[in-house]
N, C-alpha and C. Protein backbone atom coordinates (compact mmCIF):
# COMPACT_ATOMS: atom_id res chain seq x y z
N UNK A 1 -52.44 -12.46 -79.50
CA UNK A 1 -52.66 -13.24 -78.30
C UNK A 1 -51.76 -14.46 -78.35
N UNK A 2 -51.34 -14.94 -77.37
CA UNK A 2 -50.26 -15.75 -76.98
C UNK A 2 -51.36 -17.00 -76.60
N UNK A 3 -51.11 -18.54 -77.43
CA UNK A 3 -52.16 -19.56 -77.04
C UNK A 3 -51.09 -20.54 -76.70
N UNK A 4 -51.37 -21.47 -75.64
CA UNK A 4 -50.28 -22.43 -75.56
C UNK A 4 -51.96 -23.51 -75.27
N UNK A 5 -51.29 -24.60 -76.00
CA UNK A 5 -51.87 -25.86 -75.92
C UNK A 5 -51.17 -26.59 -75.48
N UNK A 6 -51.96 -27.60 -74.16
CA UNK A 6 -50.84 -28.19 -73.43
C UNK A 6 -51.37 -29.36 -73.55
N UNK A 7 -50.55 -30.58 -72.95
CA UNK A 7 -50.82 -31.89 -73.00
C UNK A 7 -49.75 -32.55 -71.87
N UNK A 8 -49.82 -33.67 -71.11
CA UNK A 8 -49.06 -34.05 -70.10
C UNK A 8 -47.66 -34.36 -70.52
N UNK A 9 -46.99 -34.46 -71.57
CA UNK A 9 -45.72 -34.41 -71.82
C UNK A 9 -45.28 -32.73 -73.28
N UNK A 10 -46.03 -32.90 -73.77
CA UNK A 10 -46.26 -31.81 -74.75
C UNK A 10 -45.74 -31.90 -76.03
N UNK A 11 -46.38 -33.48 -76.63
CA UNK A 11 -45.59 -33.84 -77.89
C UNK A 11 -46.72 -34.25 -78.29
N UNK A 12 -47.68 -35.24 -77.72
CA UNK A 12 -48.48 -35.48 -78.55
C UNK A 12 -49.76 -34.98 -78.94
N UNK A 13 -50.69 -35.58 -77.63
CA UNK A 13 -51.90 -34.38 -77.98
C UNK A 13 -51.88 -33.32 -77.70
N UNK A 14 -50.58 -32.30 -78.03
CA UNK A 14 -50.74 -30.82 -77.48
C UNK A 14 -50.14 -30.67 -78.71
N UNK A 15 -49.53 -31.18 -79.73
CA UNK A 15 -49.43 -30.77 -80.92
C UNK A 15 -50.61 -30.77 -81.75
N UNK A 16 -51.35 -31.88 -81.71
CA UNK A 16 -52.01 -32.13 -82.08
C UNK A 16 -54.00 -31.02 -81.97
N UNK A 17 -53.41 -31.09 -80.96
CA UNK A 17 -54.21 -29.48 -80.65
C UNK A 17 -54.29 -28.35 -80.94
N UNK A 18 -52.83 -28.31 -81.16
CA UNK A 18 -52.28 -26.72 -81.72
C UNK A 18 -53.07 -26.73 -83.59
N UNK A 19 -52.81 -28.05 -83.68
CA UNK A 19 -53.21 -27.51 -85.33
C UNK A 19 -54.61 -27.41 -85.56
N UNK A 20 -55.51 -28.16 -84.50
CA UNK A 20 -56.96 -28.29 -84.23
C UNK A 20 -57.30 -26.27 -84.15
N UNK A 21 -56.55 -25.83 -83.03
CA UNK A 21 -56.47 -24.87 -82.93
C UNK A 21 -56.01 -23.35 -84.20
N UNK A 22 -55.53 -23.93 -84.64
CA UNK A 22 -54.98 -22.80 -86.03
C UNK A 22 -56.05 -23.19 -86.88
N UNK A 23 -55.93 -24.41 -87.32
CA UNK A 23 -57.63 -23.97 -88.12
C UNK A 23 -59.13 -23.15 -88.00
N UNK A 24 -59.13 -23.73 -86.71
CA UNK A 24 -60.44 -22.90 -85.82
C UNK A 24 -60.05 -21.54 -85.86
N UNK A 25 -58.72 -21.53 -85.80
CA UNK A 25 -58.87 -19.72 -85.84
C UNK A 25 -58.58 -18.97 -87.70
N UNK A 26 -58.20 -19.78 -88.21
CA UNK A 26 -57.68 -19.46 -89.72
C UNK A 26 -59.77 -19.57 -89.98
N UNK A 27 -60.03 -20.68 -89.72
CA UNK A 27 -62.27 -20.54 -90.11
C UNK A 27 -62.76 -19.50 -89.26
N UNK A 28 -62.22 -19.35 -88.30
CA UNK A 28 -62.65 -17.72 -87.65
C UNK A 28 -62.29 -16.61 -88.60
N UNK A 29 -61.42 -16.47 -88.71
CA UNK A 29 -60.73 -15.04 -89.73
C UNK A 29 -59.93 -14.47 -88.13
N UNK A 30 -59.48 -15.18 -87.32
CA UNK A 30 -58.71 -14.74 -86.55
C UNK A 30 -57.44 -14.82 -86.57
N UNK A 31 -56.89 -13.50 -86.81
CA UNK A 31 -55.57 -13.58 -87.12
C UNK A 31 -54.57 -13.31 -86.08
N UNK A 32 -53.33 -12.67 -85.92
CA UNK A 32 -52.29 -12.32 -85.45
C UNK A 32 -51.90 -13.01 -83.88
N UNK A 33 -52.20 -14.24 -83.83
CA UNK A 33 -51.94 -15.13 -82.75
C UNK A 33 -50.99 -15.96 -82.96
N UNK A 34 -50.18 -16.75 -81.76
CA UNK A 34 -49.22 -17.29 -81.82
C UNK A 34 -49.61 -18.27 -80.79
N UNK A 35 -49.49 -19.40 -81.81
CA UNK A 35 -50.03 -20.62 -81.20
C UNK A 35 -48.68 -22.11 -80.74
N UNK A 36 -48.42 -21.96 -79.71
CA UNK A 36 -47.63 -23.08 -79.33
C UNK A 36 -48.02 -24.34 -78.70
N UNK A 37 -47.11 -25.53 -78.11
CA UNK A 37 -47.50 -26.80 -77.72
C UNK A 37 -46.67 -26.92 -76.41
N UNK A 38 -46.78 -26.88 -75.34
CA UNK A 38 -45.96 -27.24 -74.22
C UNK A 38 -46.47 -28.17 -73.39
N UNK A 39 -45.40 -28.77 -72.31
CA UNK A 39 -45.91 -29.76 -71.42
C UNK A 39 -46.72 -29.14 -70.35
N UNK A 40 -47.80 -29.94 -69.42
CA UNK A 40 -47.64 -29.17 -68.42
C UNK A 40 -47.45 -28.45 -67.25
N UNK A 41 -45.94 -29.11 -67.26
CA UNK A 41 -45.05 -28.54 -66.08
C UNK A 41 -44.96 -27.10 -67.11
N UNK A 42 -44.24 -26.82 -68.10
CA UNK A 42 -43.72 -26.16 -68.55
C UNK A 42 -44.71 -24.80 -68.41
N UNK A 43 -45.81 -24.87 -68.53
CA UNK A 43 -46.98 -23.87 -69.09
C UNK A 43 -47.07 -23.45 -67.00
N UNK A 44 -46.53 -23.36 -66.55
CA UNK A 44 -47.16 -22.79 -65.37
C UNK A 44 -45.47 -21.96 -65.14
N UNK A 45 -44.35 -22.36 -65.61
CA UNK A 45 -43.54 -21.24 -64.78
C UNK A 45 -43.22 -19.96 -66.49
N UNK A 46 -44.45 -20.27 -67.59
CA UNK A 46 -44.39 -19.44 -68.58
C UNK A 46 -45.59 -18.55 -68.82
N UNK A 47 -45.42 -17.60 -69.42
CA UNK A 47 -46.80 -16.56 -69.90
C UNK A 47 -47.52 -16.66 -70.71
N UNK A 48 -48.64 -16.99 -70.53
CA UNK A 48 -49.55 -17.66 -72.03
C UNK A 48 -51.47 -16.88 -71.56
N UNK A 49 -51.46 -16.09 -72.67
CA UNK A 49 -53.02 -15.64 -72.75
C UNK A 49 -53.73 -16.16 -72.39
N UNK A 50 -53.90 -17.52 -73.40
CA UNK A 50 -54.93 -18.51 -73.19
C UNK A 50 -54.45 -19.77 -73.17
N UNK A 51 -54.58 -20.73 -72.27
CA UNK A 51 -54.42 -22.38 -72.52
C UNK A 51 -55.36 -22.78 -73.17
N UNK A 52 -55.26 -23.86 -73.73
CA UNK A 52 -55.93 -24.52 -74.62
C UNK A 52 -55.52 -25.91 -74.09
N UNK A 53 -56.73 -27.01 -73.42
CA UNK A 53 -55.92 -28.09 -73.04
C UNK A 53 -56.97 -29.19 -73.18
N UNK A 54 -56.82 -30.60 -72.68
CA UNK A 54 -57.74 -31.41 -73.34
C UNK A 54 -58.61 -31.34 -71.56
N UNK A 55 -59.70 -31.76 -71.76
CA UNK A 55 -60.72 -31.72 -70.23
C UNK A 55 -59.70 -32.77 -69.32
N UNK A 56 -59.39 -33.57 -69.62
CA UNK A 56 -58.09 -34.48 -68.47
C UNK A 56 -57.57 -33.59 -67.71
N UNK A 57 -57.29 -32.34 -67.71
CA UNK A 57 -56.63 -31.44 -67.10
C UNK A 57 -57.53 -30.65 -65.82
N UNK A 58 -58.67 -30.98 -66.07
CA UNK A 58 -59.66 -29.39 -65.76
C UNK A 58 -58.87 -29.54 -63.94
N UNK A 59 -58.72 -31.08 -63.58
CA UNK A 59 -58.36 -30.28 -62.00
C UNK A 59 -56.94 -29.33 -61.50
N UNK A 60 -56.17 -29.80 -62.62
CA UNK A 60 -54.64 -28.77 -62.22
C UNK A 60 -54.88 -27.41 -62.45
N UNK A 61 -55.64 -27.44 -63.81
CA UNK A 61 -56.06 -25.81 -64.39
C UNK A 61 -57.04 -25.06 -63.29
N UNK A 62 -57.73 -25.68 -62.94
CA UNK A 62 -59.41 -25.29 -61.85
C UNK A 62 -58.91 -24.10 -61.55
N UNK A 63 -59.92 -22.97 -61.62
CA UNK A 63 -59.93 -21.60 -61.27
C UNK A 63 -59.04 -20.34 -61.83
N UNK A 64 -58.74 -21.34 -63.27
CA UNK A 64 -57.69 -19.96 -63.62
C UNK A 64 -59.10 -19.73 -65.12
N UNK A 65 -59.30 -18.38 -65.18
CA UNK A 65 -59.98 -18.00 -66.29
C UNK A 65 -59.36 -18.44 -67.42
N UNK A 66 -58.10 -18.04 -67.65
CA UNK A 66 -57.86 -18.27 -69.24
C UNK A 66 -57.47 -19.24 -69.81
N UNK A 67 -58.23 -20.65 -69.32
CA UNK A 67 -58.69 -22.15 -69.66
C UNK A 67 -59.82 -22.47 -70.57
N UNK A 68 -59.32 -22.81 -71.86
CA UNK A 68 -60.65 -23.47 -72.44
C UNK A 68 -59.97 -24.92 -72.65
N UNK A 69 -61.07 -25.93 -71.78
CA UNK A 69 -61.27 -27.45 -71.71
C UNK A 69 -61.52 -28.31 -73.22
N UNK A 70 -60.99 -28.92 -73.80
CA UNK A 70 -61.41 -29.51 -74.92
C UNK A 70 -61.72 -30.59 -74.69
N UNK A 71 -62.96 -31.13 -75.01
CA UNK A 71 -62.83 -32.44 -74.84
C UNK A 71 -62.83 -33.65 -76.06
N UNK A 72 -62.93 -33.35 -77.10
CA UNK A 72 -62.10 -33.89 -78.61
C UNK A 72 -61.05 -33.13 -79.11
N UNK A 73 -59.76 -33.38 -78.62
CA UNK A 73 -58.60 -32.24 -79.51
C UNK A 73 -58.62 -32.24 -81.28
N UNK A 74 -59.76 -33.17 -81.57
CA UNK A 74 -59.39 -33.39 -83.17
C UNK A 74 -60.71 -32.70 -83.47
N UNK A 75 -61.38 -32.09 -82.67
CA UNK A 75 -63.05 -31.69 -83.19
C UNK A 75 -62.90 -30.29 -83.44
N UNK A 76 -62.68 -29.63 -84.63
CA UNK A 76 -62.06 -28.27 -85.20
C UNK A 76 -63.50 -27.88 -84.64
N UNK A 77 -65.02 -28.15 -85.17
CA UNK A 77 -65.72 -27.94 -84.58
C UNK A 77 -66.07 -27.15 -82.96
N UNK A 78 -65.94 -27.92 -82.12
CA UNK A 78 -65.81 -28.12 -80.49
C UNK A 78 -64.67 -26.89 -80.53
N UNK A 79 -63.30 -26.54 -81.04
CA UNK A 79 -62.70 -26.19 -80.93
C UNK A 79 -63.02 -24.58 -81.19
N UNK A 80 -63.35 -24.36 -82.13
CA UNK A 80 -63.98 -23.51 -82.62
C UNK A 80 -64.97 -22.39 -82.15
N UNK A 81 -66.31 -23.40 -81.15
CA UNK A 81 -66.98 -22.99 -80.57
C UNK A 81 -66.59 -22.20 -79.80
N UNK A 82 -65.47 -23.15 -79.14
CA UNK A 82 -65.05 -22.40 -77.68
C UNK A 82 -64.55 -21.41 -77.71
N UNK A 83 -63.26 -21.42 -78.97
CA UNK A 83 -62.33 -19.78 -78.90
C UNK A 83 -63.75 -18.85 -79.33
N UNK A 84 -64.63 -18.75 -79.98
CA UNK A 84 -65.22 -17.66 -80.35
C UNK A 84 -66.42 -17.23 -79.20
N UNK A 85 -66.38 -18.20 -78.24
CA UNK A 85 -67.00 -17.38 -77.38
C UNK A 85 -66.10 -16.91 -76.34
N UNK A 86 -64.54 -17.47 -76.15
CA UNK A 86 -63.72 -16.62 -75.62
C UNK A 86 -63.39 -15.99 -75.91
N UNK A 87 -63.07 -15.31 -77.13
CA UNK A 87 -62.68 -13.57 -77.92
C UNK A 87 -63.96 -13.45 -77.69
N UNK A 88 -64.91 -13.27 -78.21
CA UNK A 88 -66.38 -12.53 -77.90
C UNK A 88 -66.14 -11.85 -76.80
N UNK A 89 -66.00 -12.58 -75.47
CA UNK A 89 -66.13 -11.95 -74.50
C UNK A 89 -65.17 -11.26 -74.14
N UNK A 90 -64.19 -11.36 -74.56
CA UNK A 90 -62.72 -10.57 -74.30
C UNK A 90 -62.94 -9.55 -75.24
N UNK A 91 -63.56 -9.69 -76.30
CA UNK A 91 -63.65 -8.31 -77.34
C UNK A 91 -62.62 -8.41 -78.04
N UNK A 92 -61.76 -9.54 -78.54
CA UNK A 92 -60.84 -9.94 -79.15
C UNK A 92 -61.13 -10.13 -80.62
């Protein structure tokens, strides 16, 4: 699965996400994903499974399913929660 974590320029808290994000999935035992950091202009004219973005975003994202909202990018926790009930339901 293709994850892009975004952030309004895509250097800081969207890096910073990404690694929030690889842990949560390395404490999952979820493997064979490819986890990147983009701005987000960039993440709408590209192909990405799942966004991963901080809740500041929820109104640009609004109505696309494959949005999970973070609202601590440093809470591996919070982070965690969320991807495993989004593979759950994807059967991922």
């Amino acid at each position: 699965m293709h994850i892009v974590c975004v952030c309004g320029l895509g250097m800081g808290s969207s890096l910073i996400l990404k690694m929030t994000v690889e842990k949560a999935l390395k404490e999952l035992g979820s493997t064979g994903h490819m986890v990147e950091h983009w701005d987000a202009g960039t993440v709408s004219s590209k192909n990405a499974d799942l966004i991963v973005t901080s809740a500041d975003f929820q109104e640009r994202f609004a109505g696309r399913e494959n949005v999970l909202f973070i609202n601590n990018v440093v809470n591996t926790g919070e982070v965690k929660e969320k991807l495993k009930s989004y593979l759950e339901k994807r059967h991922l």
